[in-house]
C-alpha atoms as a PDB file:
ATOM      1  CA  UNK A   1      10.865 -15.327  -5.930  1.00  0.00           C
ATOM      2  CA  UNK A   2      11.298 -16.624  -9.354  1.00  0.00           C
ATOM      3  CA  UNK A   3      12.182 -20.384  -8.201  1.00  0.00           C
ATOM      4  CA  UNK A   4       8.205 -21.616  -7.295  1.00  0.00           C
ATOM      5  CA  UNK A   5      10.062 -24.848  -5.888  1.00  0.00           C
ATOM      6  CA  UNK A   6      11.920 -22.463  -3.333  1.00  0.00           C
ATOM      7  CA  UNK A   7      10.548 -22.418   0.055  1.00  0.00           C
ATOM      8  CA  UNK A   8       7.455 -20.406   0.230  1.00  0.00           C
ATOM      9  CA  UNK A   9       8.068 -16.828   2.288  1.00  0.00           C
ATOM     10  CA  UNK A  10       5.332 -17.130   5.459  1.00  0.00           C
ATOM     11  CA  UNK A  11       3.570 -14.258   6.868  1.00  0.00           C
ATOM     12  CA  UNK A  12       2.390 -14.427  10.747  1.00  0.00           C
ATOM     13  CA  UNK A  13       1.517 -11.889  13.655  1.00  0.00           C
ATOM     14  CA  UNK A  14       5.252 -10.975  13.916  1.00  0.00           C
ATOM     15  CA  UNK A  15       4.797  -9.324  10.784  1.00  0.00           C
ATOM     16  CA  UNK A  16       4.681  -9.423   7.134  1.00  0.00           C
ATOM     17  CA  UNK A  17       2.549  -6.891   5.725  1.00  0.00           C
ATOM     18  CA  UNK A  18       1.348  -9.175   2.338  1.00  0.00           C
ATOM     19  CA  UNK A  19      -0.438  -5.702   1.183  1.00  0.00           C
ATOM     20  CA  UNK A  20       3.157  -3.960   1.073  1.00  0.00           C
ATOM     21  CA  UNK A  21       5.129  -7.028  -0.852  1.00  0.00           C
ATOM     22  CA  UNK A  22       2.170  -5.983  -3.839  1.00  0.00           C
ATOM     23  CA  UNK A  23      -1.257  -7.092  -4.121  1.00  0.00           C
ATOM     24  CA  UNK A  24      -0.336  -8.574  -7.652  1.00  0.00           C
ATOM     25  CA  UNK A  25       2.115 -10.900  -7.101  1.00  0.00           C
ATOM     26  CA  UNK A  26       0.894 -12.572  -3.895  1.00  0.00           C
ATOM     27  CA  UNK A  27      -1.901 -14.748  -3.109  1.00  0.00           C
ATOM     28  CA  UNK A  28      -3.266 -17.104  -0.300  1.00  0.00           C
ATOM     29  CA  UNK A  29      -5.457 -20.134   0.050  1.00  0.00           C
ATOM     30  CA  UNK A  30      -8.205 -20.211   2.441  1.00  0.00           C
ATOM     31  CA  UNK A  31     -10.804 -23.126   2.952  1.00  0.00           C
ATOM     32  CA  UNK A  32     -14.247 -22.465   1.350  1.00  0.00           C
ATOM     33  CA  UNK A  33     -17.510 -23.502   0.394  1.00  0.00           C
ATOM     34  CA  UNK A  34     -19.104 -21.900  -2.467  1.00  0.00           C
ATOM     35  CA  UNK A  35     -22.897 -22.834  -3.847  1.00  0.00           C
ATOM     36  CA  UNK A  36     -22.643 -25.853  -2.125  1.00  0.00           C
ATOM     37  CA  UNK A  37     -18.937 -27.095  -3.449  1.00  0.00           C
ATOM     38  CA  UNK A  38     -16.088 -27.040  -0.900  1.00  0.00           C
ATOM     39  CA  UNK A  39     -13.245 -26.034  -2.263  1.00  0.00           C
ATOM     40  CA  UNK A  40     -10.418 -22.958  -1.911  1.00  0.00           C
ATOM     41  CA  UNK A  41     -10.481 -19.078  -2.106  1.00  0.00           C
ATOM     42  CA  UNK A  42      -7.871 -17.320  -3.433  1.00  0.00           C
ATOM     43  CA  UNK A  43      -6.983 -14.019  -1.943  1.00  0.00           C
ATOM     44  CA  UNK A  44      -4.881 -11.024  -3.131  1.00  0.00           C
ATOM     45  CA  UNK A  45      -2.962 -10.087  -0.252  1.00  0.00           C
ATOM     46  CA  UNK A  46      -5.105  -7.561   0.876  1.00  0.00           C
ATOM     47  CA  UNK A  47      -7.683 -10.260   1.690  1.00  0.00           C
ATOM     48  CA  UNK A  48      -9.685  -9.939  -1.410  1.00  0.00           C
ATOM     49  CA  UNK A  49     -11.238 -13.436  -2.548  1.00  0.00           C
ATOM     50  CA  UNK A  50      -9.985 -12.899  -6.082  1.00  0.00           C
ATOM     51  CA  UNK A  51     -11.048 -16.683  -7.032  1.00  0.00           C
ATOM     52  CA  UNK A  52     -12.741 -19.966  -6.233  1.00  0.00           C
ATOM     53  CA  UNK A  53     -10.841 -23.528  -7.217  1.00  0.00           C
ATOM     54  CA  UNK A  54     -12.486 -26.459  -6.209  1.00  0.00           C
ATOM     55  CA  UNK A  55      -9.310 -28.233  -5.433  1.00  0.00           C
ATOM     56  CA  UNK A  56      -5.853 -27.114  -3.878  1.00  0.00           C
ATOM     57  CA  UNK A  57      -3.957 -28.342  -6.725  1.00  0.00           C
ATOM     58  CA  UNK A  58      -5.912 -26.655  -9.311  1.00  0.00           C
ATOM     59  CA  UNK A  59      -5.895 -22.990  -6.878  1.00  0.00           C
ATOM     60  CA  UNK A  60      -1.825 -23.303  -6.931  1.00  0.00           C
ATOM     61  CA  UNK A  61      -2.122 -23.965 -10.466  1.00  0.00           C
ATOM     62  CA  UNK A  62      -4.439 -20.923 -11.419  1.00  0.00           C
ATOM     63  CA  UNK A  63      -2.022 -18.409  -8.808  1.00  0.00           C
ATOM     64  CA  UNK A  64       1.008 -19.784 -11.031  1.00  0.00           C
ATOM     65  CA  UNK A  65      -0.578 -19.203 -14.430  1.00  0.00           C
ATOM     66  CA  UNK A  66      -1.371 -15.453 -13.234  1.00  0.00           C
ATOM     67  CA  UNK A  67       2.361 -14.792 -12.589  1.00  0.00           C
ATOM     68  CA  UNK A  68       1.601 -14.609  -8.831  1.00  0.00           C
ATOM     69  CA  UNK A  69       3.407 -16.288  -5.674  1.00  0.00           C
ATOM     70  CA  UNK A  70       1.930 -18.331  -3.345  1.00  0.00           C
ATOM     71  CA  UNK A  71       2.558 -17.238   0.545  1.00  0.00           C
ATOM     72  CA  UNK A  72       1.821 -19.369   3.506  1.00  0.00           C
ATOM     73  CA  UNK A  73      -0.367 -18.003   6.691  1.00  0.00           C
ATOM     74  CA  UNK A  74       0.148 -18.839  10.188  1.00  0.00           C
END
């Protein structure tokens, strides 16, 4: 997807495997606390917390600078 305001692709138990679609391009938010700040992993698609943001805005932000895309879990 080169359009980042397109609609993001979602990946559920039906069946996207995120590892196959390439671990460097996609990423995923998941809630997190870290030292004692709440914030937001970022995972490769594999699952691998490849980051820590302490807001949502600035985790989209640093998966955009990398060149990455942003997928949605269910």
């Amino acid at each position: 997807m080169s359009d980042k305001s397109s609609s993001v692709p979602i990946a559920n138990d039906v069946g996207i495997d995120l590892e196959s679609i390439g671990l460097s391009d996609v990423a995923y938010l998941r809630k997190a606390v870290v030292d004692g700040v709440s914030g937001f992993s970022i995972h490769a698609a594999n699952g691998v917390s490849i980051g820590f943001a302490p807001g949502v805005n600035t985790a989209l932000a640093a998966i955009m600078t990398n060149g990455m895309e942003i997928v949605q879990l269910h």
